[in-house]
Structure formats: C-alpha cells, structure tokens
N, C-alpha and C. Protein backbone atom coordinates (compact mmCIF):
# COMPACT_ATOMS: atom_id res chain seq x y z
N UNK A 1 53.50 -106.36 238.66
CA UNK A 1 53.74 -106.29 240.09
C UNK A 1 54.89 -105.31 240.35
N UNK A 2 54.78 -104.78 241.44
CA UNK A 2 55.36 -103.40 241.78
C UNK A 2 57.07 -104.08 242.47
N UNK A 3 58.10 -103.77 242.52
CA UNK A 3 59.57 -104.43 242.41
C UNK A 3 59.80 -104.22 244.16
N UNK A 4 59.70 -104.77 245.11
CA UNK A 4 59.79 -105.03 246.40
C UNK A 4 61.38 -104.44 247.01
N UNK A 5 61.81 -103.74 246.38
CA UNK A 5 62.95 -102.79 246.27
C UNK A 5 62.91 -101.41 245.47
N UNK A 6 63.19 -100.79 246.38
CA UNK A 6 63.26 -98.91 246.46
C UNK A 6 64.66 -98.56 246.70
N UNK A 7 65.41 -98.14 245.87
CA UNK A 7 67.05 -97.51 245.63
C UNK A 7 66.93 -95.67 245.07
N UNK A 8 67.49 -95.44 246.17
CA UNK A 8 68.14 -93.87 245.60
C UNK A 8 70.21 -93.93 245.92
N UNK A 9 70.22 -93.73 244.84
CA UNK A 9 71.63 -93.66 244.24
C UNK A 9 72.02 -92.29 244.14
N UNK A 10 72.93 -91.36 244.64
CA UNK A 10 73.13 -90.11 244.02
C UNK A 10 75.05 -90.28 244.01
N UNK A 11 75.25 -89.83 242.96
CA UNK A 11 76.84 -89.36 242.95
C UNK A 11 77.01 -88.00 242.76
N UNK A 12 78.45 -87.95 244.09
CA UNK A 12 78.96 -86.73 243.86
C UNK A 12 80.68 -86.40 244.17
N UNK A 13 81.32 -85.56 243.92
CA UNK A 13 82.77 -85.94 244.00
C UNK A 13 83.21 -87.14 244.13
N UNK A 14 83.23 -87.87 243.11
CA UNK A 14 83.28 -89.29 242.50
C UNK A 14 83.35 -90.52 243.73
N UNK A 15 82.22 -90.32 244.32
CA UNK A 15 81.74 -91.11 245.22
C UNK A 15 79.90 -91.20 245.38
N UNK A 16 79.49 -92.59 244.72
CA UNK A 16 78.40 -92.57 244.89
C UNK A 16 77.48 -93.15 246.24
N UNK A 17 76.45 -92.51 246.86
CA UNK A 17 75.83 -93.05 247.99
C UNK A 17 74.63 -94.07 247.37
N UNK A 18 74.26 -95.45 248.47
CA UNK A 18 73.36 -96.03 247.98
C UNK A 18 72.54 -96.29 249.08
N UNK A 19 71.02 -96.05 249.14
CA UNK A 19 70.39 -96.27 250.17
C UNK A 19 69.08 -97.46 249.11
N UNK A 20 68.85 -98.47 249.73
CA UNK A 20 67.99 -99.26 249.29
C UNK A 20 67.20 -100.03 250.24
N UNK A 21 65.54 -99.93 250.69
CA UNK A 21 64.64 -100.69 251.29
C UNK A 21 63.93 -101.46 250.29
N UNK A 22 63.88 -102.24 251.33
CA UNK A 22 63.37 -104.04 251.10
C UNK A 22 62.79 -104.74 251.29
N UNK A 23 61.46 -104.87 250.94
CA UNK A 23 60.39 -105.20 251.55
C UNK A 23 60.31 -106.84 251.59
N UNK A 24 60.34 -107.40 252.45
CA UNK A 24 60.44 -108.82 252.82
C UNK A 24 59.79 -109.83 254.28
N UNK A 25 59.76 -110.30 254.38
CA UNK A 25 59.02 -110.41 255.89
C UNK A 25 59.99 -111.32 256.88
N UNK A 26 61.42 -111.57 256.21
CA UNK A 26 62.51 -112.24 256.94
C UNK A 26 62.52 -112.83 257.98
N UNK A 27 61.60 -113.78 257.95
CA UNK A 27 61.06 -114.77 259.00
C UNK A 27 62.15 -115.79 259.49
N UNK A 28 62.84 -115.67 260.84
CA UNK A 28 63.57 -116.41 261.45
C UNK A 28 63.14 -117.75 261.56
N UNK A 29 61.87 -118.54 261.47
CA UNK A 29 61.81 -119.99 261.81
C UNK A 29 61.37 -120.07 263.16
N UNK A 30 61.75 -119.14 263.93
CA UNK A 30 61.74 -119.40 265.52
C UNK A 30 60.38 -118.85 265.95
N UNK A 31 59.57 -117.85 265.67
CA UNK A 31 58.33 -117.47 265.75
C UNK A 31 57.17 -118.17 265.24
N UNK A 32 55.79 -118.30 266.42
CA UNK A 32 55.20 -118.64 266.19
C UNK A 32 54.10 -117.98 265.86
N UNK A 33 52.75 -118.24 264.99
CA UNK A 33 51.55 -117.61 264.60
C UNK A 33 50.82 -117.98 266.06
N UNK A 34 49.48 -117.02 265.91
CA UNK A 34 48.49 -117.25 266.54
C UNK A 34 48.16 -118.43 267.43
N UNK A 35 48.45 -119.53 266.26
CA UNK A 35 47.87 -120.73 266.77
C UNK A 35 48.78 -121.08 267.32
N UNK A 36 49.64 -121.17 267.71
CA UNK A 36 51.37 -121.62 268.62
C UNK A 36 51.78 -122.46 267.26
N UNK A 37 51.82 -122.23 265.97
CA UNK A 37 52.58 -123.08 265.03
C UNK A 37 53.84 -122.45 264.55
N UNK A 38 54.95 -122.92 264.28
CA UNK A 38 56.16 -121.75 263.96
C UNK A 38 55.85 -121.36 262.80
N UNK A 39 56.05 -120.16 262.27
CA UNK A 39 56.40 -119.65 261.04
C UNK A 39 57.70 -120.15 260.58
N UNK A 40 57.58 -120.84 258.98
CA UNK A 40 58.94 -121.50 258.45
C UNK A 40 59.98 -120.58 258.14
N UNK A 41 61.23 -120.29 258.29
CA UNK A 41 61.77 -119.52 257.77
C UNK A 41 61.64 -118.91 256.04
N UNK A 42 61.86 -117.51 256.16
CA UNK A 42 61.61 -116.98 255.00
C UNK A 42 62.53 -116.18 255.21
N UNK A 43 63.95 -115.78 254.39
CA UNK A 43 64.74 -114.77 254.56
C UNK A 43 65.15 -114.85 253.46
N UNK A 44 65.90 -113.10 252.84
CA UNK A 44 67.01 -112.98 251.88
C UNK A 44 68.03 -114.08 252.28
N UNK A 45 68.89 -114.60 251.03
CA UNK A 45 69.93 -114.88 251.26
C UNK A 45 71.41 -114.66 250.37
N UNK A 46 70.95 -114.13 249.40
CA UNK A 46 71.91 -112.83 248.84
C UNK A 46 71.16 -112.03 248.26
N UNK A 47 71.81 -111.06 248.14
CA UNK A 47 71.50 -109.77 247.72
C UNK A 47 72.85 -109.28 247.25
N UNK A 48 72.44 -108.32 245.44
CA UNK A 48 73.53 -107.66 245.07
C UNK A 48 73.45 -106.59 244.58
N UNK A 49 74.40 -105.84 244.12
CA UNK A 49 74.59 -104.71 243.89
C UNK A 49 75.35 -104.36 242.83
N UNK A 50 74.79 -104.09 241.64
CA UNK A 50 76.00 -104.22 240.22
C UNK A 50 76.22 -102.92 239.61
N UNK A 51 77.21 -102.08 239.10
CA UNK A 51 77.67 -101.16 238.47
C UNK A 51 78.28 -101.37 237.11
N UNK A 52 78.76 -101.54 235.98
CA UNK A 52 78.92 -101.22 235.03
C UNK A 52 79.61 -103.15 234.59
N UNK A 53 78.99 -103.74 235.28
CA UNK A 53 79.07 -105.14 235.08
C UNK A 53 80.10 -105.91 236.00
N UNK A 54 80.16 -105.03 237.01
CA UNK A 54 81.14 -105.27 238.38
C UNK A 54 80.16 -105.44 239.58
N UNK A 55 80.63 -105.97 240.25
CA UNK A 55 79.51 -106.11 241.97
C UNK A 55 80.59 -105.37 242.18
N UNK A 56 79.25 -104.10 243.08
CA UNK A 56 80.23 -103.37 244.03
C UNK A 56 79.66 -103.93 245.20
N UNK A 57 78.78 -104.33 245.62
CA UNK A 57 78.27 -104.91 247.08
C UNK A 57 77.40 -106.19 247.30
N UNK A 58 77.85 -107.08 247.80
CA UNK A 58 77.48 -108.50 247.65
C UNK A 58 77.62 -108.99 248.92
N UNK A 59 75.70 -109.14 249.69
CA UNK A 59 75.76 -109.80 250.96
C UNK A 59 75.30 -111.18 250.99
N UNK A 60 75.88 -112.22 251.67
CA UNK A 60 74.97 -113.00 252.11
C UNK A 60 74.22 -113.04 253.51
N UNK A 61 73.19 -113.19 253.40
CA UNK A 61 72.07 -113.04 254.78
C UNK A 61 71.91 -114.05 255.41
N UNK A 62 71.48 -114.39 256.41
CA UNK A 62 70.52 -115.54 257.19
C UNK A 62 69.56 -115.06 257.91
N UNK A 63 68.98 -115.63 258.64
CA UNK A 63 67.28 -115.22 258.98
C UNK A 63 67.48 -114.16 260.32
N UNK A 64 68.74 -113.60 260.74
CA UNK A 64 68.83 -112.76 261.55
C UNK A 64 68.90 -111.12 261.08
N UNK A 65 68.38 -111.05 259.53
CA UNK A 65 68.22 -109.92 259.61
C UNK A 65 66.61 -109.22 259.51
N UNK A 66 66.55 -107.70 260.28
CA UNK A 66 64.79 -107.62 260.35
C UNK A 66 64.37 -107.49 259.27
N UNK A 67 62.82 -107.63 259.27
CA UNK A 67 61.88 -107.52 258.23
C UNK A 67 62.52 -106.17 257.48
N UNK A 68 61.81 -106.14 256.37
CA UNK A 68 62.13 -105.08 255.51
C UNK A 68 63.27 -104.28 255.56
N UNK A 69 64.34 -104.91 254.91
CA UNK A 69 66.03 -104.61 255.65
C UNK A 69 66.25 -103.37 254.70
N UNK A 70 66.80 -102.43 255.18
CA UNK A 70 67.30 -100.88 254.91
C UNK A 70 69.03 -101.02 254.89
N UNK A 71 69.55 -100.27 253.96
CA UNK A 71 71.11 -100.32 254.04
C UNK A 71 71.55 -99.52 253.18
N UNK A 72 72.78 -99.15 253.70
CA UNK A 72 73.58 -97.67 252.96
C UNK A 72 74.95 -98.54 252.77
N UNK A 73 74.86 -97.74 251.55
CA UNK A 73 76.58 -97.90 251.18
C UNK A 73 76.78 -96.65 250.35
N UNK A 74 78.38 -96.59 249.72
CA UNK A 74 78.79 -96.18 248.81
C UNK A 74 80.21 -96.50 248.38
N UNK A 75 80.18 -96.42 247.20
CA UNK A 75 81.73 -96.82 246.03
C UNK A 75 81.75 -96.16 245.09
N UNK A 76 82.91 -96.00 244.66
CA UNK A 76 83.31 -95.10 243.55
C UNK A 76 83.66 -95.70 242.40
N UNK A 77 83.42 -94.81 241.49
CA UNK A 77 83.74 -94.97 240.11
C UNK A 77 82.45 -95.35 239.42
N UNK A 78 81.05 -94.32 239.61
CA UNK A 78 80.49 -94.38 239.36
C UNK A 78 80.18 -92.77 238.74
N UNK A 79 78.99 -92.39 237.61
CA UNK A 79 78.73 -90.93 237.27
C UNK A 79 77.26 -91.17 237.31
N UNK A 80 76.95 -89.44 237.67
CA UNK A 80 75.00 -89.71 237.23
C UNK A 80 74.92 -90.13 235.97
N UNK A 81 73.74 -90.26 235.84
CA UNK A 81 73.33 -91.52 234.85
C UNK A 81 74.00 -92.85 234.56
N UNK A 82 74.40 -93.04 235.45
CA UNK A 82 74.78 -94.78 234.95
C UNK A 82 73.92 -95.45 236.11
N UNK A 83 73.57 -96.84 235.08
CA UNK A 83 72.75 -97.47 235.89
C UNK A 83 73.27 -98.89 236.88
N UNK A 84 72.58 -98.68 238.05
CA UNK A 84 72.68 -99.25 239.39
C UNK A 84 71.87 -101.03 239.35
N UNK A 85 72.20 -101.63 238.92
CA UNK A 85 71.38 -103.46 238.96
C UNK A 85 70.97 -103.79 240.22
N UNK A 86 70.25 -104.13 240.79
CA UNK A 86 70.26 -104.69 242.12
C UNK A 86 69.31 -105.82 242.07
N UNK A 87 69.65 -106.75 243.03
CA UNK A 87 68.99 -108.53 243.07
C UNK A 87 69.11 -109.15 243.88
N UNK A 88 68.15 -109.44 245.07
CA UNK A 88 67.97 -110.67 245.95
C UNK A 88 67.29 -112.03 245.40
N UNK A 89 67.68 -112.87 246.08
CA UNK A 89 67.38 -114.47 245.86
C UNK A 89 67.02 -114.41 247.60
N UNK A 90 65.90 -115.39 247.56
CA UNK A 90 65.81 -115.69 249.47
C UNK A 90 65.60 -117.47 249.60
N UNK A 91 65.43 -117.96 250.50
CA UNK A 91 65.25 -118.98 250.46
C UNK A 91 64.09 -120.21 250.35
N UNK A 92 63.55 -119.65 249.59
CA UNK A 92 62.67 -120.15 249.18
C UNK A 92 62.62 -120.44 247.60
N UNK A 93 63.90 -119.87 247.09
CA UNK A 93 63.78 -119.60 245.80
C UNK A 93 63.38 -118.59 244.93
N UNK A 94 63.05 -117.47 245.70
CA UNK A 94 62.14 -116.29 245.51
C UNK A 94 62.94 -115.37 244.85
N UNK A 95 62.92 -114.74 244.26
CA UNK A 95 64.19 -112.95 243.86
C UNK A 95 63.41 -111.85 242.72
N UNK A 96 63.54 -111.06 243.29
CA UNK A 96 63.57 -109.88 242.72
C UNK A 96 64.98 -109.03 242.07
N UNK A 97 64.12 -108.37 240.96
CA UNK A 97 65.78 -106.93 240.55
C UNK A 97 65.02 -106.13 240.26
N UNK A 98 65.70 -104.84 240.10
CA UNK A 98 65.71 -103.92 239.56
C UNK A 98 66.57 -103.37 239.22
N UNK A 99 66.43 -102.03 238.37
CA UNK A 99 67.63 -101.23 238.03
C UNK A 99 67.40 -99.63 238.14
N UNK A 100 68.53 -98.75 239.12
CA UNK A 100 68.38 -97.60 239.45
C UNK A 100 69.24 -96.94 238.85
N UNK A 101 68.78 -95.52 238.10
CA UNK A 101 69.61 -94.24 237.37
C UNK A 101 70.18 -94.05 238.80
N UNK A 102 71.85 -93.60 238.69
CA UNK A 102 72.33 -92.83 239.43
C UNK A 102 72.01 -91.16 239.36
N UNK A 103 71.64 -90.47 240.25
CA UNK A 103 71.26 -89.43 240.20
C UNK A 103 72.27 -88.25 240.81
C-alpha cells in the first residue's frame, strides 16, 4: 500500500524547507451522510517530524483540521541527504510513516 504522505524536503544555506500532504478524510463528528446519520469522527491526532533522532516538529491535532492537511515548515541543522522520519497516529488508532531524503 502506497504511504498516505508526500514530503519534499530541500536544504539550503543551512536551513531546510519541509512541505508535506496528507491524505486523510479528518472527519469532525459533526457532519452528516446522505442518510442524515453523523459521520464519527476520524482525525490526525499527532503527527511528527524527526531529523537525526531529534523531533524537529511535533503537532497535536483535533478534528478541526481540513481533509488532506498540507503544511510547511523549516529547521536547521539539517544537510542533503539526510533522512527526514515522518508519522501520524489518528484516532482511531490508525498511523502511517515514512521517510524522506533531504534534497
């Protein structure tokens, strides 16, 4: 199965950028289907971001963020080729990782 997270990492003057989408369907609880029944909540509820065995970025979520959540960062003290960890847990028990070459 294909990793429900897409990261491009590039460093440059010792500052690396991180852009990562997220495919999820971050269901608030409050919406209903078709039939007027609510949809149960389904959301991230952390998500991280690891560099050389350090978190550089560590969120916790609740069901107010949209579907397929997009986000930029960047931190330093990173070089190309070192590799980028990344990992959500949602509430359901659910999580994905992967791991991105800095480029």
């Amino acid at each position: 199965m294909a990793s429900s997270i897409r990261v491009r990492a590039t460093a440059n003057g010792g500052t690396t950028e991180v852009q990562a989408l997220i495919q999820h369907p971050m269901d608030t609880g409050l919406v209903k289907d078709a039939q007027g029944q609510l949809i149960p909540a389904h959301f991230i509820q952390q998500l991280s971001f690891e560099h050389g065995g350090k978190t550089v970025f560590l969120a916790d979520w609740g069901p107010a963020v949209a579907k397929d959540p997009y986000l930029k960062f960047s931190f330093k003290g990173a070089a190309k080729g070192d590799e980028l960890k990344i990992g959500w847990t949602d509430n359901k028990g659910a999580s994905d990782s992967t791991t991105a070459r800095i480029g």
